[in-house]
PDB file of N, CA and C in Angstrom:
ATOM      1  N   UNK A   1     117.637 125.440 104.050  1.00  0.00           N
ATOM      2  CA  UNK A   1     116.634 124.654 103.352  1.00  0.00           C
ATOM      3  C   UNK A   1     115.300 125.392 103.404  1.00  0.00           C
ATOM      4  N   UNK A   2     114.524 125.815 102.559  1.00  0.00           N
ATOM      5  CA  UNK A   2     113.181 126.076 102.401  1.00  0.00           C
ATOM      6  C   UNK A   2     112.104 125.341 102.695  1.00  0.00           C
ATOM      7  N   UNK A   3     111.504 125.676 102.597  1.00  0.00           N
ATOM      8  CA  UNK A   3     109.677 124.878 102.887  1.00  0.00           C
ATOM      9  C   UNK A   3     109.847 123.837 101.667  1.00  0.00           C
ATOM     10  N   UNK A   4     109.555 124.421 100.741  1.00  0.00           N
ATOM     11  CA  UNK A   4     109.432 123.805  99.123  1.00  0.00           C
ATOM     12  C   UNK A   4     110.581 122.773  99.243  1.00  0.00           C
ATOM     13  N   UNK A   5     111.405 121.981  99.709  1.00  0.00           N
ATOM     14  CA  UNK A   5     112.100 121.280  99.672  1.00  0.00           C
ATOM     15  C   UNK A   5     112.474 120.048 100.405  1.00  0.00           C
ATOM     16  N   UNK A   6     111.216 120.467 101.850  1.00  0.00           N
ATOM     17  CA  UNK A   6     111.608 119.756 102.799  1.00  0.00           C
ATOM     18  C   UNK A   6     111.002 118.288 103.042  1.00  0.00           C
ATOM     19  N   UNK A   7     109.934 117.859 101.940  1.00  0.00           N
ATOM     20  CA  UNK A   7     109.162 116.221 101.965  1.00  0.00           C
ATOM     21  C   UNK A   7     110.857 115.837 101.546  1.00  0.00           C
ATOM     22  N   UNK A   8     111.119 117.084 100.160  1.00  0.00           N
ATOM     23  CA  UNK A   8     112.531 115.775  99.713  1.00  0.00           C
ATOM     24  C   UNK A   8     113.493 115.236 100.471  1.00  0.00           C
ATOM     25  N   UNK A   9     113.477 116.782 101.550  1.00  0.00           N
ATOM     26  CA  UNK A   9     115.001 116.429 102.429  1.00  0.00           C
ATOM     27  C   UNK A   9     114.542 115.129 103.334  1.00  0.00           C
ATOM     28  N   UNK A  10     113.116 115.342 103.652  1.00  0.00           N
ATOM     29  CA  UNK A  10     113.203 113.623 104.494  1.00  0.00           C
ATOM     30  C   UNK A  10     113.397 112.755 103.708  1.00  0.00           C
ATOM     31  N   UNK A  11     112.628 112.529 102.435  1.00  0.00           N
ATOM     32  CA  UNK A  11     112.528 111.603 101.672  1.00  0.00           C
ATOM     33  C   UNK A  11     114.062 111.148 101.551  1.00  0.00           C
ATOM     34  N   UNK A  12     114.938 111.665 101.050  1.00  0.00           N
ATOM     35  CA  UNK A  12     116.567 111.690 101.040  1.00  0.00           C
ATOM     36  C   UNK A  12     117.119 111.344 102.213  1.00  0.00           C
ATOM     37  N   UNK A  13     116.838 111.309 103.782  1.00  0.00           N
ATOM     38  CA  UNK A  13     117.083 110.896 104.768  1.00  0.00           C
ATOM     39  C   UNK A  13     116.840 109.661 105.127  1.00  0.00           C
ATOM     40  N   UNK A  14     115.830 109.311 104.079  1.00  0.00           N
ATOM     41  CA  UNK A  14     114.975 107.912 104.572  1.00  0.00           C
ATOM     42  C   UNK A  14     115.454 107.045 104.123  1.00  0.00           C
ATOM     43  N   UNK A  15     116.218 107.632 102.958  1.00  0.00           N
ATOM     44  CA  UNK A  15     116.532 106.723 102.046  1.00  0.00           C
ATOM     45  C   UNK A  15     118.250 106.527 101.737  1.00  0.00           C
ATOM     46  N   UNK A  16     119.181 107.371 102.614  1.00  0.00           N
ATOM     47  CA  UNK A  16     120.418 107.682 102.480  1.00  0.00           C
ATOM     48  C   UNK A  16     120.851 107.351 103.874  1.00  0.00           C
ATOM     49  N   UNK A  17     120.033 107.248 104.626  1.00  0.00           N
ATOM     50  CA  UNK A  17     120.651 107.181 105.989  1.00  0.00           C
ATOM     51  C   UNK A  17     120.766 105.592 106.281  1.00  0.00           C
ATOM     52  N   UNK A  18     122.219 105.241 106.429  1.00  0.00           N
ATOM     53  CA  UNK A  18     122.350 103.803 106.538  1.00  0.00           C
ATOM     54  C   UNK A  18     121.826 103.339 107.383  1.00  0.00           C
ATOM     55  N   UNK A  19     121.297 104.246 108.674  1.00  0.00           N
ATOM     56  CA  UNK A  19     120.247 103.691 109.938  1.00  0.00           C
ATOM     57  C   UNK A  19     119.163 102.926 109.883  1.00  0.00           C
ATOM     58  N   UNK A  20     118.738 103.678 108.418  1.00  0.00           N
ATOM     59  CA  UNK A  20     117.473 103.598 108.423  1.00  0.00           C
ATOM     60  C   UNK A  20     117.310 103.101 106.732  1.00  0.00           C
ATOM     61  N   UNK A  21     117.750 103.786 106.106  1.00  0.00           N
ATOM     62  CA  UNK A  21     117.872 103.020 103.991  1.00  0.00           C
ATOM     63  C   UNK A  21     116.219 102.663 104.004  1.00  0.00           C
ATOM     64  N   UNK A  22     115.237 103.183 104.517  1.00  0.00           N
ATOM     65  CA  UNK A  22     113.865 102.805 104.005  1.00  0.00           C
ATOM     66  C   UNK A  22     113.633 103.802 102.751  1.00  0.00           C
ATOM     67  N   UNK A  23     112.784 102.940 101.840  1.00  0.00           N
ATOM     68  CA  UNK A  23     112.347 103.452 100.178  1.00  0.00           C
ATOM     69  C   UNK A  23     110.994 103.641 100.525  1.00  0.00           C
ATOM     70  N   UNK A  24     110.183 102.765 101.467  1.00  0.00           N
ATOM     71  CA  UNK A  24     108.606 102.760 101.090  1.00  0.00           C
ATOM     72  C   UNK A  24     108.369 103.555 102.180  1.00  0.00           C
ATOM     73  N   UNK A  25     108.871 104.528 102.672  1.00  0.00           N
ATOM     74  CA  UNK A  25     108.293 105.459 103.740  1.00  0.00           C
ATOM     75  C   UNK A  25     107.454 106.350 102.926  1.00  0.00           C
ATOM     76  N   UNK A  26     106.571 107.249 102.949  1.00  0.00           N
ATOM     77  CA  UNK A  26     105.558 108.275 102.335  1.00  0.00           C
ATOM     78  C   UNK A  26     105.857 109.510 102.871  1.00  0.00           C
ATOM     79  N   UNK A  27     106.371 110.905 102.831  1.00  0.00           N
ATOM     80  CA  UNK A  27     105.853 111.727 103.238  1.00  0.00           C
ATOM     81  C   UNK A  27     105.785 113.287 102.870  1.00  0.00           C
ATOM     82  N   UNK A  28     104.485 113.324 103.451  1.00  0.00           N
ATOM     83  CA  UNK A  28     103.281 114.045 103.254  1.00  0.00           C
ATOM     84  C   UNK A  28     103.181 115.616 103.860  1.00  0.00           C
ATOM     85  N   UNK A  29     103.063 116.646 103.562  1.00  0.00           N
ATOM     86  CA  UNK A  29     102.549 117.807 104.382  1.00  0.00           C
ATOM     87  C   UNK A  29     101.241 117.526 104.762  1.00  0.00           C
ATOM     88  N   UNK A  30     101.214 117.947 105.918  1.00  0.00           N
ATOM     89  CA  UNK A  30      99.385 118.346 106.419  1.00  0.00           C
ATOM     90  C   UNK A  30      99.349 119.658 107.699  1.00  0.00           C
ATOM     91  N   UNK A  31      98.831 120.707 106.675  1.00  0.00           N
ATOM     92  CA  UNK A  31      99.027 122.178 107.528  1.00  0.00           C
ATOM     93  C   UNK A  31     100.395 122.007 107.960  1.00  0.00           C
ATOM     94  N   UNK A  32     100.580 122.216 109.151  1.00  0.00           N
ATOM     95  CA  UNK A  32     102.001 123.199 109.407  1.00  0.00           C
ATOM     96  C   UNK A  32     102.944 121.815 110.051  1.00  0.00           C
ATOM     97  N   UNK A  33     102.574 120.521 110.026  1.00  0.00           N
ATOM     98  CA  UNK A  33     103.588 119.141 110.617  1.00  0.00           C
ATOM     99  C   UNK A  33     103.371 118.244 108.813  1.00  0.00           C
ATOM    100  N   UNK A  34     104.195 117.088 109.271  1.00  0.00           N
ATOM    101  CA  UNK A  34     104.718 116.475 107.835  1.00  0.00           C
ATOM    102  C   UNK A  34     104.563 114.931 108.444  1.00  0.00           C
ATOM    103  N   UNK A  35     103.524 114.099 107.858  1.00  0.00           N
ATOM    104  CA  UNK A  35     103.427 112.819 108.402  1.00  0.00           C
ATOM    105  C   UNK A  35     103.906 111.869 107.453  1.00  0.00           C
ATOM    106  N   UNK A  36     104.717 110.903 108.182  1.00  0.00           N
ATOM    107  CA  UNK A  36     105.294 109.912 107.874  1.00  0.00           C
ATOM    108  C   UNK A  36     104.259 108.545 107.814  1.00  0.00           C
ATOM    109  N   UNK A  37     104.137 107.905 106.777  1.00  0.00           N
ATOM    110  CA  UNK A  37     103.455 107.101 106.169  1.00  0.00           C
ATOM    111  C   UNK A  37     104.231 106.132 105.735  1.00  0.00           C
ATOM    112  N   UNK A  38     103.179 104.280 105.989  1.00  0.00           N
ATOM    113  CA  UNK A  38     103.911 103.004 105.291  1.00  0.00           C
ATOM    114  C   UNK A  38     104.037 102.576 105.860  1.00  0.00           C
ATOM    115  N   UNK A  39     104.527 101.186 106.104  1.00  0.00           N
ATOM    116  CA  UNK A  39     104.777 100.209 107.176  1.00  0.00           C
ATOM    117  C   UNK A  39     106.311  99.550 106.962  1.00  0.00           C
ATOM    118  N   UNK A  40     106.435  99.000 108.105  1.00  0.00           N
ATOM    119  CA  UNK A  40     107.760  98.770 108.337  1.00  0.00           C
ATOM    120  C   UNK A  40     107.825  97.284 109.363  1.00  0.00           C
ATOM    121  N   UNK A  41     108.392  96.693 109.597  1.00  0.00           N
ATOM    122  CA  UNK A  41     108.588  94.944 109.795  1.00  0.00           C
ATOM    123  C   UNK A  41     108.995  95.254 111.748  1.00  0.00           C
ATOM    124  N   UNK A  42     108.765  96.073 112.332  1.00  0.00           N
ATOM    125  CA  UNK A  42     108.601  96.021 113.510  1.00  0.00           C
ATOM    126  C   UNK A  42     108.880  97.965 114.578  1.00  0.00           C
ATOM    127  N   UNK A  43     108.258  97.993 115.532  1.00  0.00           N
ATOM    128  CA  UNK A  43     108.272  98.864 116.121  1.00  0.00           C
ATOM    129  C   UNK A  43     109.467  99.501 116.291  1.00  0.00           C
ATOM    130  N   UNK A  44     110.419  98.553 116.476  1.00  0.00           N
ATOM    131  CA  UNK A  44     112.000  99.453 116.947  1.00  0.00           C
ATOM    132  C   UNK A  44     112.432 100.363 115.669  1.00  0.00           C
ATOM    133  N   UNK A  45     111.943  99.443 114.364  1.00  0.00           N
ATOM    134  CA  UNK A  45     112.364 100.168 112.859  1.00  0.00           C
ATOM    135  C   UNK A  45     111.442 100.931 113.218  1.00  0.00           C
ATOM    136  N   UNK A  46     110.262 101.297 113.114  1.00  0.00           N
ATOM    137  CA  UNK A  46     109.799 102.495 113.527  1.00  0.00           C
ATOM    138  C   UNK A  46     110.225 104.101 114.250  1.00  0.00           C
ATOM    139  N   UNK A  47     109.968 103.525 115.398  1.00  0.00           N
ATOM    140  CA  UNK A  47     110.986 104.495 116.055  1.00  0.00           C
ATOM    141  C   UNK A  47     112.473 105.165 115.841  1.00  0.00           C
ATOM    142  N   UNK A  48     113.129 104.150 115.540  1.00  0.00           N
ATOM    143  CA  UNK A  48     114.916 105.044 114.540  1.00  0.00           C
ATOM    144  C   UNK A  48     113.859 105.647 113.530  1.00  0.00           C
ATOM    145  N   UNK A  49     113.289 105.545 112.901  1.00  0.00           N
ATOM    146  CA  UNK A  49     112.764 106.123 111.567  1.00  0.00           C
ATOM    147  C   UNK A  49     112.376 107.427 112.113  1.00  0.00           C
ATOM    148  N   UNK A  50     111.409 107.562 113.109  1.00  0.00           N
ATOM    149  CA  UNK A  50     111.144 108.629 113.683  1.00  0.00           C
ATOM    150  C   UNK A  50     112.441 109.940 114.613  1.00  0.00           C
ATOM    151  N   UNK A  51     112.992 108.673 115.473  1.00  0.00           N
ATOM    152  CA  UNK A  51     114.061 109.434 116.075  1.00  0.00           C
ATOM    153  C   UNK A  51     115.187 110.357 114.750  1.00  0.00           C
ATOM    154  N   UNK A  52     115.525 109.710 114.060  1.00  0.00           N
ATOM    155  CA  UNK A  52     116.102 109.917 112.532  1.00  0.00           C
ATOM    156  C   UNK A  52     116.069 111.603 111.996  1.00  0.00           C
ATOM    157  N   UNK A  53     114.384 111.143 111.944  1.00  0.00           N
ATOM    158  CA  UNK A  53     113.981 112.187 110.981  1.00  0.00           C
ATOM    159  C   UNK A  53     113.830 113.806 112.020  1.00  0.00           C
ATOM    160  N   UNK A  54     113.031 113.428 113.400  1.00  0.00           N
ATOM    161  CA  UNK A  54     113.109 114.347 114.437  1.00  0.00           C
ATOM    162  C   UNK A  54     114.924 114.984 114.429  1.00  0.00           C
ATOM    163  N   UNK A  55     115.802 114.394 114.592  1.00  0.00           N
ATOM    164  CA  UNK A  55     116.985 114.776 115.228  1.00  0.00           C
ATOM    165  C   UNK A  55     117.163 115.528 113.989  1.00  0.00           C
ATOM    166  N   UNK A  56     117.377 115.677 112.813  1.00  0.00           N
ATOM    167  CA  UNK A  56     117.756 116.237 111.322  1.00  0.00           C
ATOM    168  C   UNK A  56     116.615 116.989 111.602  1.00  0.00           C
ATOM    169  N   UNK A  57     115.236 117.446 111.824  1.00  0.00           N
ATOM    170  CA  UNK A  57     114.543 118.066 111.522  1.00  0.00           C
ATOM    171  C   UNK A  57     113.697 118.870 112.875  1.00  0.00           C
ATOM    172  N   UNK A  58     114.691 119.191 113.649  1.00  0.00           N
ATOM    173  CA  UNK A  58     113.922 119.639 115.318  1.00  0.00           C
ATOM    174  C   UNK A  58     112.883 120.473 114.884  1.00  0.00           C
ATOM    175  N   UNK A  59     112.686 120.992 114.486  1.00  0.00           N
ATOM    176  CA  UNK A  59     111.945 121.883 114.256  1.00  0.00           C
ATOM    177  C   UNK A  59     111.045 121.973 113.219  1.00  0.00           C
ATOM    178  N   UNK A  60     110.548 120.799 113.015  1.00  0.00           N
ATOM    179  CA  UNK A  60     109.483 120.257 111.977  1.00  0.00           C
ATOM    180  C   UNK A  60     108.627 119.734 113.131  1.00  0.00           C
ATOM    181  N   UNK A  61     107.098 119.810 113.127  1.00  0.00           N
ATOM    182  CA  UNK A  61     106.216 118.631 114.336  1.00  0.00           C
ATOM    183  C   UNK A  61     105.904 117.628 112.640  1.00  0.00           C
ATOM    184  N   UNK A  62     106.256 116.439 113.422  1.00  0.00           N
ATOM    185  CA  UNK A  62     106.414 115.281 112.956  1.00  0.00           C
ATOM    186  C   UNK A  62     105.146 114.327 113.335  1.00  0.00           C
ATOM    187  N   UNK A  63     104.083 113.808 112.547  1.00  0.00           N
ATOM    188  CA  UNK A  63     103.586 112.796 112.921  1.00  0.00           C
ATOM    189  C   UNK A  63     103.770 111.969 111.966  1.00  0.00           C
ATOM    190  N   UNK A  64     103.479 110.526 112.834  1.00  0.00           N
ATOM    191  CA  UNK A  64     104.227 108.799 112.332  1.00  0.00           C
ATOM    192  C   UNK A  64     103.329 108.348 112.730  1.00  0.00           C
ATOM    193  N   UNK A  65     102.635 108.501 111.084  1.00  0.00           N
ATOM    194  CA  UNK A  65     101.728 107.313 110.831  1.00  0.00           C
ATOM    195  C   UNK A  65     101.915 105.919 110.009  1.00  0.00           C
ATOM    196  N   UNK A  66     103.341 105.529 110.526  1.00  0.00           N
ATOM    197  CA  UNK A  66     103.597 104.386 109.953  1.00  0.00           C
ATOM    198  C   UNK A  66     103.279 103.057 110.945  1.00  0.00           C
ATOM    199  N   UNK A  67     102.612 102.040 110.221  1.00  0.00           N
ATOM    200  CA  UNK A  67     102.071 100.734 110.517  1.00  0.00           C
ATOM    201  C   UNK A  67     103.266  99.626 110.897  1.00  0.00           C
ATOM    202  N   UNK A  68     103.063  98.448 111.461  1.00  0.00           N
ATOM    203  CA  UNK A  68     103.866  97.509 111.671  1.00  0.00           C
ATOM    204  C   UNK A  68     103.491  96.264 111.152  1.00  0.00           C
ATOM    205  N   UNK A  69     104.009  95.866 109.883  1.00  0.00           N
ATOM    206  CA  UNK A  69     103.821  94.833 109.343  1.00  0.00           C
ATOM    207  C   UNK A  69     103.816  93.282 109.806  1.00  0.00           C
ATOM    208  N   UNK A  70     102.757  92.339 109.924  1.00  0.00           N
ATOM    209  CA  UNK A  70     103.065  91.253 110.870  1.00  0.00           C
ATOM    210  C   UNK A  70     103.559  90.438 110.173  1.00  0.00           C
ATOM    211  N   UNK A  71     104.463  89.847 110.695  1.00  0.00           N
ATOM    212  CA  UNK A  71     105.591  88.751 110.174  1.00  0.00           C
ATOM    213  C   UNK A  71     105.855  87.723 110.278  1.00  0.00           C
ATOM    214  N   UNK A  72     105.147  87.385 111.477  1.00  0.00           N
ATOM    215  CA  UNK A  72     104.796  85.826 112.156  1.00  0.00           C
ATOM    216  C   UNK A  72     103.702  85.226 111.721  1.00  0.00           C
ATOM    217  N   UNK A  73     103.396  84.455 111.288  1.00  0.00           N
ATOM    218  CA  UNK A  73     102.444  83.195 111.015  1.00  0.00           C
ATOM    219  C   UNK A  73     101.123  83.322 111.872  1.00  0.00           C
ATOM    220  N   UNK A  74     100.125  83.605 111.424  1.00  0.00           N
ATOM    221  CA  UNK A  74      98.510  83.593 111.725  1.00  0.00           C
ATOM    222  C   UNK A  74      98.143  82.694 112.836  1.00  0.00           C
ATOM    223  N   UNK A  75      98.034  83.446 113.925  1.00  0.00           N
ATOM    224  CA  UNK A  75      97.682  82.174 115.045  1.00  0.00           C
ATOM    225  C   UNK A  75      96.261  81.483 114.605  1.00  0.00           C
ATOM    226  N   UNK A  76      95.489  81.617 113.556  1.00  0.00           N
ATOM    227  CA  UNK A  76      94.115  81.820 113.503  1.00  0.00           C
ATOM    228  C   UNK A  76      93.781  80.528 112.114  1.00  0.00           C
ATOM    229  N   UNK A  77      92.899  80.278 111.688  1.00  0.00           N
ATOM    230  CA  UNK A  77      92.607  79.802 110.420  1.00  0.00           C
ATOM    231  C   UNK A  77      91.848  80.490 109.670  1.00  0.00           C
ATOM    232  N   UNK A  78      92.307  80.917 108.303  1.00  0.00           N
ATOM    233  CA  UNK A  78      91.210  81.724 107.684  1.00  0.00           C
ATOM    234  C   UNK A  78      90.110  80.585 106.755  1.00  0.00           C
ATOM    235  N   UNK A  79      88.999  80.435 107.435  1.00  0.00           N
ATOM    236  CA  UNK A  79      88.090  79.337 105.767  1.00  0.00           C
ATOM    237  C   UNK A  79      87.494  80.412 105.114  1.00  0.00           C
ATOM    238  N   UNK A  80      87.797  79.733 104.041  1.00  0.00           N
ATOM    239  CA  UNK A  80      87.393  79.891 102.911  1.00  0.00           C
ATOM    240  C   UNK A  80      85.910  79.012 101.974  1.00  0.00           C
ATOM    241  N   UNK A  81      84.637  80.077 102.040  1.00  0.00           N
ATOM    242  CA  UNK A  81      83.926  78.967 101.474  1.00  0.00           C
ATOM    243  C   UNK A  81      83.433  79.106 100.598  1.00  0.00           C
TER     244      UNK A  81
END
């Protein structure tokens, strides 16, 4: 696999790997590592996403800048005035 090919090969991992089947992941070159972007519905999905892409790609430095979407109900009240 080449340089020029390798956002796709994650992108194709992210999205083929029954582990993981995420579509809204992002990713990005920046200088010489490839960051993973988007959010995802809890930390553990996170991490397989990361472990995933690390194990297929040892030799890529990987940063995961993906967010954790909150899913539970607002302990808070928002007013509106």
């Amino acid at each position: 696999m080449t340089e020029d090919y390798l956002e796709a090969e994650i992108q194709r991992l992210l999205t083929e790997d029954h582990r993981v089947a995420e579509q809204g992941i992002t990713v990005r070159r920046r200088e010489q590592s490839v960051v993973l972007g988007g959010e995802v519905e809890s930390a553990e999905r996170r991490d397989e996403i990361r472990r995933r892409v690390t194990s297929r790609f040892p030799d890529v430095e990987i940063t995961c800048d993906i967010g954790i979407t909150r899913t539970t109900v607002p302990a808070d009240v928002e007013e509106i005035s």
